[in-house]
C-alpha atoms as a PDB file:
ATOM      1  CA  UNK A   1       0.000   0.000   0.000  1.00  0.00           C
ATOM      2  CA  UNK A   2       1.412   3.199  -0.880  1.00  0.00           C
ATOM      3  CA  UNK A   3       1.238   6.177   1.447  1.00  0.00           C
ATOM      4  CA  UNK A   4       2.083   9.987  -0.403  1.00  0.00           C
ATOM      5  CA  UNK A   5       2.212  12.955   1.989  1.00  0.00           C
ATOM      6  CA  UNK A   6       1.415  16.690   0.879  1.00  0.00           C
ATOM      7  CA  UNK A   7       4.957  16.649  -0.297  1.00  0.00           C
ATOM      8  CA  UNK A   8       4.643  13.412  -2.314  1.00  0.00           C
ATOM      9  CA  UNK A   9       7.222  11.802  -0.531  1.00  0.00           C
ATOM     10  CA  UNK A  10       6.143   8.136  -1.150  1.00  0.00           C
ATOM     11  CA  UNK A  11       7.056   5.102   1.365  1.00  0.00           C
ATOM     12  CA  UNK A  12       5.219   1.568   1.254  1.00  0.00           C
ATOM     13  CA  UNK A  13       5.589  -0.624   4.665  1.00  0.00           C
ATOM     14  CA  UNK A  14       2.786  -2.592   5.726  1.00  0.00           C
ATOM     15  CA  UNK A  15       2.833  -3.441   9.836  1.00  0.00           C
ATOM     16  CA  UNK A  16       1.228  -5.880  11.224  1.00  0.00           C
ATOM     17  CA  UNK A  17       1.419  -4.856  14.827  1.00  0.00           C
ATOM     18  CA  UNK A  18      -0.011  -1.698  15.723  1.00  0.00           C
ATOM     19  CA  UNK A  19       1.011   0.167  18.978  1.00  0.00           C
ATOM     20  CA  UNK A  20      -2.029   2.167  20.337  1.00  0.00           C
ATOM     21  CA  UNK A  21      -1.192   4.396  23.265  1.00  0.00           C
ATOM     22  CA  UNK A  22      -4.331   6.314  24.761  1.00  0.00           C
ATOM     23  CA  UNK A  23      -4.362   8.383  27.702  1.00  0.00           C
ATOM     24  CA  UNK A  24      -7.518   7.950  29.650  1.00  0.00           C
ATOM     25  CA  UNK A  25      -8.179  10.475  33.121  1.00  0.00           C
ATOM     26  CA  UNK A  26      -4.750  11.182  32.915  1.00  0.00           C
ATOM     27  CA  UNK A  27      -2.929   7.760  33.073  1.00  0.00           C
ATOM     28  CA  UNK A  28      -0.774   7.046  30.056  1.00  0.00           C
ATOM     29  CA  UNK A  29      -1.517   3.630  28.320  1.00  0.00           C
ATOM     30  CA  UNK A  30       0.819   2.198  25.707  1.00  0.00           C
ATOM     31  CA  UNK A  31      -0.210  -1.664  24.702  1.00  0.00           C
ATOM     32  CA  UNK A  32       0.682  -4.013  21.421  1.00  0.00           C
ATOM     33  CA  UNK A  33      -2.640  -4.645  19.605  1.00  0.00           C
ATOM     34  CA  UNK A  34      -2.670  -7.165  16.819  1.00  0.00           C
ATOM     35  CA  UNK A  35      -4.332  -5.559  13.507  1.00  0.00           C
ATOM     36  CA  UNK A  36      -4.060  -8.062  11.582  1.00  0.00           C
ATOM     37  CA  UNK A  37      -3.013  -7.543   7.804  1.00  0.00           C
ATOM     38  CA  UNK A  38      -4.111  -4.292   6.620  1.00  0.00           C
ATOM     39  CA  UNK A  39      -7.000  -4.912   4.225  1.00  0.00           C
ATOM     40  CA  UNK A  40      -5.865  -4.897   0.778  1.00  0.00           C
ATOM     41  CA  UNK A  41      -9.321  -2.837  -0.334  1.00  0.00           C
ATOM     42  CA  UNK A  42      -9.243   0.112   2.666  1.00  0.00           C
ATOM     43  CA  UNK A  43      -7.921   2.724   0.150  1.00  0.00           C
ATOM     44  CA  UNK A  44      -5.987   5.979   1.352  1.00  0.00           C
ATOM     45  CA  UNK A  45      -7.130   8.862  -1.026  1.00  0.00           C
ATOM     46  CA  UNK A  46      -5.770  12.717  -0.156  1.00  0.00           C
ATOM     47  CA  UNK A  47      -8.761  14.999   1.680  1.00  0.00           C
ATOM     48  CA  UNK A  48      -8.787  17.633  -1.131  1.00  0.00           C
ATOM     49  CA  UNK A  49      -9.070  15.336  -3.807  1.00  0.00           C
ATOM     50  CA  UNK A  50     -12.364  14.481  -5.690  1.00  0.00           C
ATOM     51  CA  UNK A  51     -14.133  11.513  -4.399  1.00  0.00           C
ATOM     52  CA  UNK A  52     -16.173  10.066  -6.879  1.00  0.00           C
ATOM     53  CA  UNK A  53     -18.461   6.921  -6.106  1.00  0.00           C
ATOM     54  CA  UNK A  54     -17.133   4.809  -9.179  1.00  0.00           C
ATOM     55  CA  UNK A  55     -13.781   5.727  -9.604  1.00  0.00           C
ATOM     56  CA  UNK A  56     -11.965   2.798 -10.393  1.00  0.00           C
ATOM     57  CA  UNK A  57     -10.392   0.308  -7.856  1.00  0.00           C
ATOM     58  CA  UNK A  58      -6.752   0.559  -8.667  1.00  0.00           C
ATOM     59  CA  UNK A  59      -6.863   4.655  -8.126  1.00  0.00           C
ATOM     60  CA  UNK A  60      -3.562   5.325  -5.560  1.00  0.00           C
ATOM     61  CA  UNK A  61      -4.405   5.778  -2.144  1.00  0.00           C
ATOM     62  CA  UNK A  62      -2.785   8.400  -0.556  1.00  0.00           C
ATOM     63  CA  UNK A  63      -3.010  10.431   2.974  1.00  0.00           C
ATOM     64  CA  UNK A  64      -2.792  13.702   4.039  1.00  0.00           C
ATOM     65  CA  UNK A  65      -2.522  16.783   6.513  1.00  0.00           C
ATOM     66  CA  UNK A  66      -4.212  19.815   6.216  1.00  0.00           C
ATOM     67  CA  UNK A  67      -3.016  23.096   7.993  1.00  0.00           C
ATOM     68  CA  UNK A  68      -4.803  25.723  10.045  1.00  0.00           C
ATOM     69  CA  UNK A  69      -5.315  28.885   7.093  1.00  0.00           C
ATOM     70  CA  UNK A  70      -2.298  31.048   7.601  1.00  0.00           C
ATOM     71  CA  UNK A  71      -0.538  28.623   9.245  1.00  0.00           C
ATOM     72  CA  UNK A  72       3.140  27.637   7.964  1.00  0.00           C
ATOM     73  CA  UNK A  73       3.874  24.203   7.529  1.00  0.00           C
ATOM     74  CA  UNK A  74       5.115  22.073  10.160  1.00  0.00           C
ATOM     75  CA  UNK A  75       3.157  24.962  12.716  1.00  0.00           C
ATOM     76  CA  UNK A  76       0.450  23.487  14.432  1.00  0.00           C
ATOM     77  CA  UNK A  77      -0.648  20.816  11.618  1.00  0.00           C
ATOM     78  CA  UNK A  78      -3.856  18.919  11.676  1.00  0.00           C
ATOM     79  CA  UNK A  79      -4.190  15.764  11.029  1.00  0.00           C
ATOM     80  CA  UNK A  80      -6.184  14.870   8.287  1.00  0.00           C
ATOM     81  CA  UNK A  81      -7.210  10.980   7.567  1.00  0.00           C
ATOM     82  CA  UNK A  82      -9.351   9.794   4.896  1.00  0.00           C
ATOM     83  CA  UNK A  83     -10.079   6.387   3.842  1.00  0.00           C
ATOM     84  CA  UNK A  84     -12.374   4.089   1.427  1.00  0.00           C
ATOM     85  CA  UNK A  85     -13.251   1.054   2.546  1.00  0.00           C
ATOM     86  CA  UNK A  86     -15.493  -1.465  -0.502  1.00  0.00           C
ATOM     87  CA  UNK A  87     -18.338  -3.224   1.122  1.00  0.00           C
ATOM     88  CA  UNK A  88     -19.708  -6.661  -0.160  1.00  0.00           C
ATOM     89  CA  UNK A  89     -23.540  -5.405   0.555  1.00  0.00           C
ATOM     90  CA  UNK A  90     -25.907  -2.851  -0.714  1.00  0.00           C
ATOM     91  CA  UNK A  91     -25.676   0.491   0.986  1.00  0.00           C
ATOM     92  CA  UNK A  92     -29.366   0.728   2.711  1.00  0.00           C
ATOM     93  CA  UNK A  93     -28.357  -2.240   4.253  1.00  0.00           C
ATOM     94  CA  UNK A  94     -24.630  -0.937   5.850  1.00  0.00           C
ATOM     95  CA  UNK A  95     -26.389   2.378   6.524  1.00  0.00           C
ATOM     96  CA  UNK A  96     -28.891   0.908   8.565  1.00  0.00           C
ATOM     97  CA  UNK A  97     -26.371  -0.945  10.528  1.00  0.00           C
ATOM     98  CA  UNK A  98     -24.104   1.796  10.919  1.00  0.00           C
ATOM     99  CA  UNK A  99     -26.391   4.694  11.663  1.00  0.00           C
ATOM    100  CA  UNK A 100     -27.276   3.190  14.902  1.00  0.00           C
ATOM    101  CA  UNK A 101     -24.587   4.268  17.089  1.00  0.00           C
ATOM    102  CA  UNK A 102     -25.601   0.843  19.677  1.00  0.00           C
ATOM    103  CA  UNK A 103     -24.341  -1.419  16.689  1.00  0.00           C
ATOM    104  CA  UNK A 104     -21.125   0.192  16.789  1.00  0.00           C
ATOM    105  CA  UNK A 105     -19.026  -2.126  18.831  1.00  0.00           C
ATOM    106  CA  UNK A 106     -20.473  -4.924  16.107  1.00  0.00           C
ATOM    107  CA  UNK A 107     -19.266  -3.341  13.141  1.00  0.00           C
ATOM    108  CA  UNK A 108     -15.913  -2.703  14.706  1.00  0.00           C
ATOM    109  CA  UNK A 109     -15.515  -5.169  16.381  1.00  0.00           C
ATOM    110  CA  UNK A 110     -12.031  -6.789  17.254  1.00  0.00           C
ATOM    111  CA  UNK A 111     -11.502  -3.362  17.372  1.00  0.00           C
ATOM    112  CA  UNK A 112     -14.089  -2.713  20.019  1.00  0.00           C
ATOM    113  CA  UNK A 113     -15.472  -4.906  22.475  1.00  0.00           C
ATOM    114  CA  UNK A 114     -18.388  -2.608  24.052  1.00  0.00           C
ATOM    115  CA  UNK A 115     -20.393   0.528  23.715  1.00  0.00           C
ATOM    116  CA  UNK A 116     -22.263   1.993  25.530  1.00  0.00           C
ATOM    117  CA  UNK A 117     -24.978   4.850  24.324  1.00  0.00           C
ATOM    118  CA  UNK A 118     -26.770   7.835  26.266  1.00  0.00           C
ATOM    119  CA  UNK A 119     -28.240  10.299  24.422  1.00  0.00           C
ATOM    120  CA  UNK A 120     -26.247  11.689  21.747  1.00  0.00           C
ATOM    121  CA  UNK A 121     -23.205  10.512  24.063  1.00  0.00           C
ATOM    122  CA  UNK A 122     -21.337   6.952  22.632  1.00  0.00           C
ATOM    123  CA  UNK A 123     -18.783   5.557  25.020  1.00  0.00           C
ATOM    124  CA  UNK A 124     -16.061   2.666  23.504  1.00  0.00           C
ATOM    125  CA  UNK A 125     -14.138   0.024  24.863  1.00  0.00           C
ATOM    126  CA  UNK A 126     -11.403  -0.390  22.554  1.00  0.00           C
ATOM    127  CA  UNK A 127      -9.955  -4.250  22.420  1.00  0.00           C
ATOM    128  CA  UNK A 128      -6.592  -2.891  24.951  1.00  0.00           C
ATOM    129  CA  UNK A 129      -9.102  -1.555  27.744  1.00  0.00           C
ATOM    130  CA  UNK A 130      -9.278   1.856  26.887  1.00  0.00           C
ATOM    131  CA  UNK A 131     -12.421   3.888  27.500  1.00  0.00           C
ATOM    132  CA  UNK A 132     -13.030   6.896  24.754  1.00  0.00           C
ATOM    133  CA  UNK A 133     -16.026   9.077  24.833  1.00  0.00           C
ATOM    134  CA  UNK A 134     -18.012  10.396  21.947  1.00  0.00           C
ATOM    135  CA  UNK A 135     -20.796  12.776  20.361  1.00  0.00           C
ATOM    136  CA  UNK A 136     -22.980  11.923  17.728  1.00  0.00           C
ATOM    137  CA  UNK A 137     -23.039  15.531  16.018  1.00  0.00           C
ATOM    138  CA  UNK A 138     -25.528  14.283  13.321  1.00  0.00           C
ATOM    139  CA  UNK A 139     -27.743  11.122  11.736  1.00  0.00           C
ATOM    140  CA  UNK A 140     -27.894  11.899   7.820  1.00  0.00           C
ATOM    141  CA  UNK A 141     -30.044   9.404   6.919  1.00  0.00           C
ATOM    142  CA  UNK A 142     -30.509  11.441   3.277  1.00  0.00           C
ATOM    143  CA  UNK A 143     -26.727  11.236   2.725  1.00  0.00           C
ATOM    144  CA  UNK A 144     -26.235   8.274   5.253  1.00  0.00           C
ATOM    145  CA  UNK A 145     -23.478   9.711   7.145  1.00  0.00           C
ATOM    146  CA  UNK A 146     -23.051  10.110  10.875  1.00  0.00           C
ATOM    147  CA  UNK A 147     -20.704  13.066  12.289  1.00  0.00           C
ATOM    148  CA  UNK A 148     -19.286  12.907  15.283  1.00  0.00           C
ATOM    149  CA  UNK A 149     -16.557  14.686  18.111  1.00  0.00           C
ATOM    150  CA  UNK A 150     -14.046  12.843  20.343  1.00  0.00           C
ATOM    151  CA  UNK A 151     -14.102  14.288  23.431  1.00  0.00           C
ATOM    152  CA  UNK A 152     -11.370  13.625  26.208  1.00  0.00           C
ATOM    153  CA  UNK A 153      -7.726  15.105  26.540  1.00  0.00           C
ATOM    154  CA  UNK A 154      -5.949  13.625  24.078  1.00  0.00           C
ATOM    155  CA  UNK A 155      -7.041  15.863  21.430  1.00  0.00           C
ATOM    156  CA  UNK A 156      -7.270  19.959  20.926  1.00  0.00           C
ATOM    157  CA  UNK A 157     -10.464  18.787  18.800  1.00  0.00           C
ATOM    158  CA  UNK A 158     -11.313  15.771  16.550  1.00  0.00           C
ATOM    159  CA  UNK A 159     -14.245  15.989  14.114  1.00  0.00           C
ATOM    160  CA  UNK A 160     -14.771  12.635  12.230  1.00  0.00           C
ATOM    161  CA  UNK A 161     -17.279  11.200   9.973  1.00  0.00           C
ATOM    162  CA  UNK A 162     -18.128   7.936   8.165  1.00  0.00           C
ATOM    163  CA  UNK A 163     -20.222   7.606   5.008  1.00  0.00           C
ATOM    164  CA  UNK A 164     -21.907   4.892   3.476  1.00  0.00           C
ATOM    165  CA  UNK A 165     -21.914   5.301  -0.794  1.00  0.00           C
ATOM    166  CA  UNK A 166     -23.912   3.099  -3.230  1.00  0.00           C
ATOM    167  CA  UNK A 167     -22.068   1.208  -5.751  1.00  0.00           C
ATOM    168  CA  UNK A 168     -22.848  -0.787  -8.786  1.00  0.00           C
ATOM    169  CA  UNK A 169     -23.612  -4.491  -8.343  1.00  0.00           C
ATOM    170  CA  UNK A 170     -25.438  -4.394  -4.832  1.00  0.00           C
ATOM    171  CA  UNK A 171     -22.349  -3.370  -3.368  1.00  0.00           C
ATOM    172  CA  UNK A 172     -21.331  -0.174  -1.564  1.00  0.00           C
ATOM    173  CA  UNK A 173     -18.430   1.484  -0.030  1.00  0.00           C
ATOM    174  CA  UNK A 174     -17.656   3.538   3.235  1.00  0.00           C
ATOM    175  CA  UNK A 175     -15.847   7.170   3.372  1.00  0.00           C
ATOM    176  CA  UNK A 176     -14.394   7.608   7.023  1.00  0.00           C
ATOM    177  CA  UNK A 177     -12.916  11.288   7.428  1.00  0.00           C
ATOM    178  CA  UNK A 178     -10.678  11.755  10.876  1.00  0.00           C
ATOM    179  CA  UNK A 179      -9.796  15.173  10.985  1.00  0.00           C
ATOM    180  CA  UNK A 180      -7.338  16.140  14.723  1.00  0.00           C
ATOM    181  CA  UNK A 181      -5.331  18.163  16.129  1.00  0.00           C
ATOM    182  CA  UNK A 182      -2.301  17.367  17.707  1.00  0.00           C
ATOM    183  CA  UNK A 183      -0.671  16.398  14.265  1.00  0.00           C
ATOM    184  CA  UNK A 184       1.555  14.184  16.518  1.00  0.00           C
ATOM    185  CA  UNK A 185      -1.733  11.532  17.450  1.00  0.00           C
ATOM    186  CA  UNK A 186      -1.735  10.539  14.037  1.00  0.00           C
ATOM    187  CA  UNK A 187       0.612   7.863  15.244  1.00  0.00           C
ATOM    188  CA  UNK A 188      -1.895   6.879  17.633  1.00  0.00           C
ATOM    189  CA  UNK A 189      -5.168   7.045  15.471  1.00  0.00           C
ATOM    190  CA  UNK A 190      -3.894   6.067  11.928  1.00  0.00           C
ATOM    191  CA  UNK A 191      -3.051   2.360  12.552  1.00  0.00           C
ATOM    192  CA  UNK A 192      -6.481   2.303  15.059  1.00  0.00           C
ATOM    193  CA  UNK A 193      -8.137   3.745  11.797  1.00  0.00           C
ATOM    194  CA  UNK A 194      -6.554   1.197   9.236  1.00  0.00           C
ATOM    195  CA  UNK A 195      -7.894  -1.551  12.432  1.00  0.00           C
ATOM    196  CA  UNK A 196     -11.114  -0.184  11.943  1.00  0.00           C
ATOM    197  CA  UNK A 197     -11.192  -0.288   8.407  1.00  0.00           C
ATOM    198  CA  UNK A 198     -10.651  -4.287   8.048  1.00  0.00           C
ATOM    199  CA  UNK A 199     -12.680  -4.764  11.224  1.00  0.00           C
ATOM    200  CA  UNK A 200     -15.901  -2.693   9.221  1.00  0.00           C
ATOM    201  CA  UNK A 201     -15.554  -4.125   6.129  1.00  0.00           C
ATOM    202  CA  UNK A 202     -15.915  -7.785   7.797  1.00  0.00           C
ATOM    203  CA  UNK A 203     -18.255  -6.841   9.438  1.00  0.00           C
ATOM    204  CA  UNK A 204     -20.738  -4.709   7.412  1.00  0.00           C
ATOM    205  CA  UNK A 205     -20.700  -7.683   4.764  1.00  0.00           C
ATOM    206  CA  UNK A 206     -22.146 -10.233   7.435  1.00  0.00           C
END
């Protein structure tokens, strides 16, 4: 899998062991999770580039960071993630699934192992015993995408969103945009991301 930053520096490594370090109520936690081989079909596409729903397979996936306006690079940067994951199902069916935010430790799972939901409130149980907290910011059901925050104090802000597309063929696919601040957590969510990735598109085929 090939992986371009903004300056097109290119590097391909796939790693099989991800190391996922999150700090919950201030205790540091830094534990070997076992991801699995990154799916071949979660593709990495740049944020500013145009997403279209039947662009061809073999495009290159890329990822990205996106600065604050007026910001030089390298000062402050924000982590931007974007990935396309194919789905072997039709798209009112992975919607449905995945706009309920109580089915969310089931689509991730291996990933996650609980959720819990109060309101517009979603707390996780990741697979190492971390506890992360989230807000649904919005259902689309017209667009079928959920937005949503993480909240906690490992992040200035994180605004993320996943999208389920229709495809030809009964199939579909699913747009997941992570967008954070620290840049330097992109070592923490970007292999927890590609997790998530393989772990949803088991999952929403079933």
């Amino acid at each position: 899998m090939r992986i371009a930053t903004c300056r097109s520096r290119i590097r391909t490594r796939i790693t099989r062991t991800c190391i996922i370090g999150i700090r919950i109520e201030g205790v540091d936690e830094s534990r070997d999770v076992d991801c699995g081989a990154r799916s071949a079909g979660c593709r990495r596409v740049a944020h500013g580039q145009q997403f279209s729903p039947g662009a061809p397979a073999g495009r290159r996936a890329q990822s990205s960071r996106r600065l604050h306006a007026g910001m030089d690079d390298g000062d402050n940067a924000m982590a931007s993630l974007y990935r396309e994951i194919p789905l072997e199902t039709d798209a009112a069916r992975a919607w449905e699934t995945l706009r309920d935010s109580r089915n969310i430790a089931r689509v991730f799972a291996g990933v996650l192992t609980d959720a819990q939901v109060d309101g517009d409130l979603r707390t996780v149980t990741f697979a190492n015993g971390s506890v992360v907290q989230e807000r649904i910011v919005a259902v689309d059901d017209a667009h079928m995408r959920v937005a949503y925050t993480v909240c906690g104090p490992n992040f200035e802000q994180h605004a993320a969103s996943m999208q389920i597309v229709a495809e030809a063929g009964g199939r579909s696919r699913m747009v997941w945009i992570s967008d954070f601040l620290p840049d330097e957590r992109r070592a923490m969510v970007e292999p927890l991301m590609d997790a998530g990735c393989a772990a949803a598109q088991r999952n929403l085929a079933r």
